[in-house]
Protein backbone atom coordinates (compact mmCIF):
# COMPACT_ATOMS: atom_id res chain seq x y z
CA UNK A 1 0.00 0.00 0.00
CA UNK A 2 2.77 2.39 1.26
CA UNK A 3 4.52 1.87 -2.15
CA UNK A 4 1.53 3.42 -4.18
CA UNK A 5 0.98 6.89 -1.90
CA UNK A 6 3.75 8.42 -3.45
CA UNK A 7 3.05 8.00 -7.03
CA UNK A 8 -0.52 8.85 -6.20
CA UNK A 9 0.83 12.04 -4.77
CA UNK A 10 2.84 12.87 -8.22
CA UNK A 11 -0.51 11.69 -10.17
CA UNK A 12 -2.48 14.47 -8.48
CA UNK A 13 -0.01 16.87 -8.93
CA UNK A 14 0.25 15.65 -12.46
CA UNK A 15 -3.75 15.90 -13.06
CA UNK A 16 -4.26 19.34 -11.83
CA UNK A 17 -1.44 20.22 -13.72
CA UNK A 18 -3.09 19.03 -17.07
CA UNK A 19 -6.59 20.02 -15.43
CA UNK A 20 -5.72 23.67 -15.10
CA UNK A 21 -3.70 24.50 -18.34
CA UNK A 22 -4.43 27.28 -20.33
CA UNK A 23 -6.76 28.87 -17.18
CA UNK A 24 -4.44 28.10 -13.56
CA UNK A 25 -1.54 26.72 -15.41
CA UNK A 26 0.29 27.68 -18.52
CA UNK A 27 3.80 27.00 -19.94
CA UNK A 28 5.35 29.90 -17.50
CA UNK A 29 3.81 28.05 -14.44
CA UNK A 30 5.32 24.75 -15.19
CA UNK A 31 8.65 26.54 -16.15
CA UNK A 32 8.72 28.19 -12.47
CA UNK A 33 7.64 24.61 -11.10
CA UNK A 34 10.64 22.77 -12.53
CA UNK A 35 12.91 25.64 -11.62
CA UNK A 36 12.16 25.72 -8.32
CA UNK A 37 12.05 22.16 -7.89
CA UNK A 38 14.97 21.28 -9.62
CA UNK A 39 16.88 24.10 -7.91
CA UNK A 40 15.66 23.28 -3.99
CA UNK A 41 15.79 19.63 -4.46
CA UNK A 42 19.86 20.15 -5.37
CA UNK A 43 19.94 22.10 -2.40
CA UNK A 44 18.99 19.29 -0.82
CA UNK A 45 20.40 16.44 -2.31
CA UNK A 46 23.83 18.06 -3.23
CA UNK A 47 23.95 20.97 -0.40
CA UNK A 48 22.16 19.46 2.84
CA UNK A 49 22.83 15.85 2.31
CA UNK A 50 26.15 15.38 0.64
CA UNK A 51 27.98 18.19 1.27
CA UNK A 52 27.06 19.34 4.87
CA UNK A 53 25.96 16.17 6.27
CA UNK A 54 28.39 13.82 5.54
CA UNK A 55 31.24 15.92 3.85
CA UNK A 56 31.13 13.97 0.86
CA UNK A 57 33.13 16.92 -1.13
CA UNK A 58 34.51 20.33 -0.65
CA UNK A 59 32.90 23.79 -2.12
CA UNK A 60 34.05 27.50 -2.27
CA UNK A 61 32.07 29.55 0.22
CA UNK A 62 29.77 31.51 -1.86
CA UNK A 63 29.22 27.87 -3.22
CA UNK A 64 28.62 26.39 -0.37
CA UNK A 65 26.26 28.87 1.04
CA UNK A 66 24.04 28.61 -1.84
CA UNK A 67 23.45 25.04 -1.61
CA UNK A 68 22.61 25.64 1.65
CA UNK A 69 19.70 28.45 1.25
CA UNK A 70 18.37 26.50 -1.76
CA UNK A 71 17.86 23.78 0.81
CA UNK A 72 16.61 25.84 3.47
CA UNK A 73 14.03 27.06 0.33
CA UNK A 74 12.53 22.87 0.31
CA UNK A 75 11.42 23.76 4.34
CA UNK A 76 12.34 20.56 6.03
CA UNK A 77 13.79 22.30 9.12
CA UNK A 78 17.20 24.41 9.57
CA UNK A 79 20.85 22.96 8.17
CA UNK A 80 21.47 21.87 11.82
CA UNK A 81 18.64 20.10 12.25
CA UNK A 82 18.35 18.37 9.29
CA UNK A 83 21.99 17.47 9.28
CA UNK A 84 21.80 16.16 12.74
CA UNK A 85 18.97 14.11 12.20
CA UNK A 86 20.44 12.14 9.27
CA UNK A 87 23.62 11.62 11.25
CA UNK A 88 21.48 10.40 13.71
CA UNK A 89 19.44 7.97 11.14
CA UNK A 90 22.68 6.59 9.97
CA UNK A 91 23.90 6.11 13.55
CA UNK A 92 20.82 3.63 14.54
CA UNK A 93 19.52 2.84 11.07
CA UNK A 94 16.49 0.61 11.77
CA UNK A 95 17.28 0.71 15.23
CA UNK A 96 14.98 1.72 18.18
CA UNK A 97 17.12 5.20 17.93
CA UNK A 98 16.57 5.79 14.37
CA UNK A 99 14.27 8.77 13.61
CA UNK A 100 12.25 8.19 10.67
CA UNK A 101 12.57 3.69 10.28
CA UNK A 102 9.26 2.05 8.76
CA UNK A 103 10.81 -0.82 10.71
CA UNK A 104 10.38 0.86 14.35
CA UNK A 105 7.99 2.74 14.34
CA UNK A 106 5.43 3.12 17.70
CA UNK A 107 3.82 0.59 18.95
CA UNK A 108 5.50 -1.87 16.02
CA UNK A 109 6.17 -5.78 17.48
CA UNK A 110 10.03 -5.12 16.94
CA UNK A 111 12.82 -7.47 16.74
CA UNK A 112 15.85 -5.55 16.51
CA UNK A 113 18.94 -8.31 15.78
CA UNK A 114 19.31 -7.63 12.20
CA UNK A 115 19.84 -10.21 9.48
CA UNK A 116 20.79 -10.56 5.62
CA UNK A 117 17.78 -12.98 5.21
CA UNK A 118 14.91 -10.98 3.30
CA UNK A 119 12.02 -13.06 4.60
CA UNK A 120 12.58 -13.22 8.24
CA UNK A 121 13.56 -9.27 8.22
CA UNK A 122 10.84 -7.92 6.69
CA UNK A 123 8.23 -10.14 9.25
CA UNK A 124 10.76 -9.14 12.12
CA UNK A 125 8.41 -6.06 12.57
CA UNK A 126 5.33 -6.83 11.70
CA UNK A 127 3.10 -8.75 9.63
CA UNK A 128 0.77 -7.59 6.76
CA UNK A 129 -0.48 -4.73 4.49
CA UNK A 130 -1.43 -2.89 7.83
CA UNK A 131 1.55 -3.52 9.88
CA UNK A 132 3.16 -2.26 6.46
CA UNK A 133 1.54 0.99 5.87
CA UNK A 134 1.60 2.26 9.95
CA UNK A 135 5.91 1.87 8.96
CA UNK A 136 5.31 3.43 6.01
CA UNK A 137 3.66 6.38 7.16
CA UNK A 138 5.93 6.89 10.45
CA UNK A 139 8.84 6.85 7.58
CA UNK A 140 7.33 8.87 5.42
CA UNK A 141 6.38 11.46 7.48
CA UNK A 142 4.55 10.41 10.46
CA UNK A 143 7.70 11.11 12.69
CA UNK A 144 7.73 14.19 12.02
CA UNK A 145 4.52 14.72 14.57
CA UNK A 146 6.21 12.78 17.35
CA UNK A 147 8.05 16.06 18.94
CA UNK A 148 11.74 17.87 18.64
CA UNK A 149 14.47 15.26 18.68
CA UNK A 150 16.20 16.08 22.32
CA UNK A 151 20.30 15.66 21.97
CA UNK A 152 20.98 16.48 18.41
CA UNK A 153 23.59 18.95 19.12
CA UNK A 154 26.19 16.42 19.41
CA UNK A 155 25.79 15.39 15.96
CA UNK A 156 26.85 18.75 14.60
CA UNK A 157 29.87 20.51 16.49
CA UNK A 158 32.10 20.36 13.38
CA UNK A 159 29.03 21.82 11.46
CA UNK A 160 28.95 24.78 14.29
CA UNK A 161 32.44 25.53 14.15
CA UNK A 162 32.21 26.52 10.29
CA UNK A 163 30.69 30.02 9.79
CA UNK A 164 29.00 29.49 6.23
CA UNK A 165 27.15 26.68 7.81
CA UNK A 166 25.94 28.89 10.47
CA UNK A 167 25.37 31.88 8.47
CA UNK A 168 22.83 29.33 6.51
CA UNK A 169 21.26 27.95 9.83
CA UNK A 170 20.80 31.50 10.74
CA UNK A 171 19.08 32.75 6.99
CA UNK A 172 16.74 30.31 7.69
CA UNK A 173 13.24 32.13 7.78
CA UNK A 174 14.57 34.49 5.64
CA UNK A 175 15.23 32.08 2.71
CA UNK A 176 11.70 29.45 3.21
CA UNK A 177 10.23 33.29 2.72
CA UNK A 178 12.60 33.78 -0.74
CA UNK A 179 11.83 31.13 -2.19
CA UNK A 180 7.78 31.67 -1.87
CA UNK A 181 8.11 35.09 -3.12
CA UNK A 182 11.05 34.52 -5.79
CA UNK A 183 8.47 32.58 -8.00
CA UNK A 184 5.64 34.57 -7.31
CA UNK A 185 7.58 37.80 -8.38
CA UNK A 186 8.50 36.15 -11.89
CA UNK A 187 5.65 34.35 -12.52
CA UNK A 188 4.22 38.36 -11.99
CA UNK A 189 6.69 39.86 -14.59
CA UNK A 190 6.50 36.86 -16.86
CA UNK A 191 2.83 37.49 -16.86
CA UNK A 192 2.75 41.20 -15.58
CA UNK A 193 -0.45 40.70 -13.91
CA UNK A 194 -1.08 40.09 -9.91
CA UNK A 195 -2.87 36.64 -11.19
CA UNK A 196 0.27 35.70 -12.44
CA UNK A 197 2.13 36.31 -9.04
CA UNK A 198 -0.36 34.44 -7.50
CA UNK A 199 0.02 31.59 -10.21
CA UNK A 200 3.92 31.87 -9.54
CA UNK A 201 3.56 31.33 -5.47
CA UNK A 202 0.95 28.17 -5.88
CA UNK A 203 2.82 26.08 -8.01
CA UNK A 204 6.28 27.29 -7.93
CA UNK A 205 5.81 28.29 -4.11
CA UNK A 206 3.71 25.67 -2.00
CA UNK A 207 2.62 23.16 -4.52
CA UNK A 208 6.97 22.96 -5.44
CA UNK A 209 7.49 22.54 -2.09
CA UNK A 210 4.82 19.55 -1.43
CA UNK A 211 6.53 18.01 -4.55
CA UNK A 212 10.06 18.05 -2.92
CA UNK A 213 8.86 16.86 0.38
CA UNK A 214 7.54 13.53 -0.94
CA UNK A 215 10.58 13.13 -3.01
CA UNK A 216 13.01 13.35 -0.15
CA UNK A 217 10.57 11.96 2.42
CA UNK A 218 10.69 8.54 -0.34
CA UNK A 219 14.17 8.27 0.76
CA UNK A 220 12.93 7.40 4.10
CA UNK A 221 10.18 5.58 3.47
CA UNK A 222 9.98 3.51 0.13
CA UNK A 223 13.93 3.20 0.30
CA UNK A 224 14.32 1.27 3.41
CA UNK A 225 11.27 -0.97 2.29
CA UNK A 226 10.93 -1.81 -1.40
CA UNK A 227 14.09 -2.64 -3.47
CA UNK A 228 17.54 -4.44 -3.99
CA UNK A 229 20.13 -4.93 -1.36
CA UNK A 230 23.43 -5.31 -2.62
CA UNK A 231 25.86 -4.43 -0.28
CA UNK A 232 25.96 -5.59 3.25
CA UNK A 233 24.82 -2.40 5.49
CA UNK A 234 23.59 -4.45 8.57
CA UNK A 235 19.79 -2.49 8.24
CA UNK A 236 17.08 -2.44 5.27
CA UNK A 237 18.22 0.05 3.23
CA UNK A 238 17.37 -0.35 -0.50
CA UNK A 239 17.91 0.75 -3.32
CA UNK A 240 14.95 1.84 -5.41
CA UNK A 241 15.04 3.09 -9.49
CA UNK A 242 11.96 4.90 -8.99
CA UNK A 243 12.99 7.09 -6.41
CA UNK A 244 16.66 7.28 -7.37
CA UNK A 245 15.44 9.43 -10.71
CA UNK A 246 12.71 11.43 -8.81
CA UNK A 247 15.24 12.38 -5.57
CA UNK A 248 17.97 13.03 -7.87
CA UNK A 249 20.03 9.51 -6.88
CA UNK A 250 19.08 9.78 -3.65
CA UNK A 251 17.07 6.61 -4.05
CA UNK A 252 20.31 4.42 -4.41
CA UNK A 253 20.27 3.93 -1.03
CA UNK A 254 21.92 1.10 0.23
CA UNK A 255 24.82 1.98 -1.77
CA UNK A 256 24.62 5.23 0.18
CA UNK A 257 24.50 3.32 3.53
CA UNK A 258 26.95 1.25 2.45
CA UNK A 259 29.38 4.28 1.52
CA UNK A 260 28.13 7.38 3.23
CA UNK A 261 30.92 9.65 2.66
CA UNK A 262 30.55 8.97 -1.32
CA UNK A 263 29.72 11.86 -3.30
CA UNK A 264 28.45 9.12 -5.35
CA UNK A 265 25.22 7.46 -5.13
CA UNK A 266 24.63 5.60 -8.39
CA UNK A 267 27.56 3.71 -8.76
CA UNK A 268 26.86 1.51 -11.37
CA UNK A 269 26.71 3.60 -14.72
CA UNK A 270 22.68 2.72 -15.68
CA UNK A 271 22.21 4.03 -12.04
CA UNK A 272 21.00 7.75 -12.73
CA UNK A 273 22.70 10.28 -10.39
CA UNK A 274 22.08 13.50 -11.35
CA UNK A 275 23.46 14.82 -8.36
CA UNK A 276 26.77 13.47 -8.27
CA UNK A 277 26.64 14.61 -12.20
CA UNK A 278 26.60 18.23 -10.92
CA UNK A 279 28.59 17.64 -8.05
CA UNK A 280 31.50 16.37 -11.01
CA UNK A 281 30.27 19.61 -12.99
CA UNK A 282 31.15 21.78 -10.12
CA UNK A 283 35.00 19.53 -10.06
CA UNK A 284 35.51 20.54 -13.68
CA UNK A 285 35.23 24.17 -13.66
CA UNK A 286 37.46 23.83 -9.91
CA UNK A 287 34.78 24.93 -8.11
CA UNK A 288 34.56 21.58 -6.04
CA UNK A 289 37.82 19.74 -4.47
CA UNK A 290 38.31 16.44 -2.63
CA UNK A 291 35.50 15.05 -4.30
CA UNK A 292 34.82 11.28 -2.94
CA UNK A 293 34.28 8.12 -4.30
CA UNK A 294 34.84 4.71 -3.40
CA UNK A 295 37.10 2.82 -5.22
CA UNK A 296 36.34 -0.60 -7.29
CA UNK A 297 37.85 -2.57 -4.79
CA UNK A 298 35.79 -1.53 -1.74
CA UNK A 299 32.59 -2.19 -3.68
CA UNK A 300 33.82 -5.14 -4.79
CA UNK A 301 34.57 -6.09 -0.91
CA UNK A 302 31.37 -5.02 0.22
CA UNK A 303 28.79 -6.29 -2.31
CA UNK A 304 26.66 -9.59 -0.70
CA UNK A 305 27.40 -12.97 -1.89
């Protein structure tokens, strides 16, 4: 069940897309739309996740602080926060500890000695389509509602210590307000009409940022339920095609777990990435150093039998 909400939610997005062009949505709408996802889902992928979280490459500062406010734009909490959090999920993946785990979430009949065997894993915490979607939705966004995370402050003191970083965590009110008002001012000009703003701020603004949310929120969810396991990471995470091309290869997963400091997610060339692909962009015209990767001997090493 959990595996169809998503797609549902990118349906009905899809439908009133098609449902509303030509009166509520026109070819400068779904410009804006794209924009703004594309550009607050890199800040995301690229800026909170890789590059912040686990240090996965090296930027100049004006660089680096971009990345950063074009996450903060995608409203899923402050740098800090979200930083800490993921450090957190990686720490106690599938554990009792782990924020956001379909596998643990309240109330869930939880054995917590993990194994490699598919079958007994996936019953370990529950049985059934209901058992299923109550892990789903704690995953997907259910933990979210279960109050502020006490303790996270350990998970960030080199991320305090660096002032771009905190310049970021500080902008952040300032830049979930940008990036409702950026759209709506060019979707105004683009249109030069107030209808047009207004146009701009729905679908560029809040209906952008709903998009985003269940593509990142996937990564949670669907990713440590539904897909292939090929490296031994000692927790269910999976990798998933699907979400890999919507999340920007954020949905190769358990390679992720497997090496969190890669700047590379897809790394097996039919494995989209289209993050690392701008990461590499940013290494050609020197604007990104110490770029990481794992080389073909550790996957090799770490790939299940």
């Amino acid at each position: 069940m959990g595996a169809v909400v998503t797609p549902v939610i990118f349906l009905a997005i899809g439908i009133a897309l098609a449902w509303g062009w030509g009166t509520g949505f026109n070819w400068t709408q779904f410009g804006l739309f794209l924009f703004m996802v594309w550009s607050t889902a890199l800040g995301v992928c690229v800026g909170f996740h890789r590059l912040f979280t686990h240090r996965a490459f090296q930027t100049v500062a004006p660089i680096k602080y971009a990345l950063g406010a074009l996450g903060s734009m995608s409203v899923q909490g402050t740098l800090l926060e979200w930083a800490a959090i993921h450090r957190r999920h990686h720490q106690h993946s599938d554990e009792p500890d782990d924020p956001h785990s379909p596998h643990t979430y309240p109330g869930a009949r939880v054995d917590h000695h993990h194994t490699d065997d598919e079958e007994t894993s996936l019953k370990s915490w529950g049985r059934g389509l209901i058992s299923t979607w109550h892990g789903f939705r704690h995953a997907h966004y259910g933990w979210l509602f279960n109050g502020r995370h006490k303790g996270l402050g350990r998970y960030v003191k080199d991320l305090t210590a660096d002032p771009v970083t905190m310049k970021v965590n500080q902008h952040f009110r300032f830049w979930v307000i940008a990036g409702l008002i950026i759209p709506a001012v060019i979707g105004g000009l683009l249109e030069w009409s107030l209808y047009g703003a207004l146009l701009g701020l729905i679908w560029g603004g809040f209906v952008r940022i709903l998009f985003v949310h269940h593509i990142t929120w996937s990564v949670n969810s669907v990713c440590h339920l539904w897909g292939s396991r090929p490296f031994n990471c000692h927790d269910q995470s999976r990798n998933n095609a699907i979400v890999g091309i919507f999340a920007l290869g954020e949905g190769w997963h358990n390679n992720h777990h497997a090496f969190p400091t890669s700047a590379r997610h897809g790394l097996r060339w039919w494995q989209i990435d289209v993050s690392y692909l701008f990461i590499r962009s940013l290494g050609l015209l020197g604007l990104a150093s110490e770029i990481r990767v794992p080389s073909s001997e550790r996957i090799a090493g770490k790939a299940r039998n």
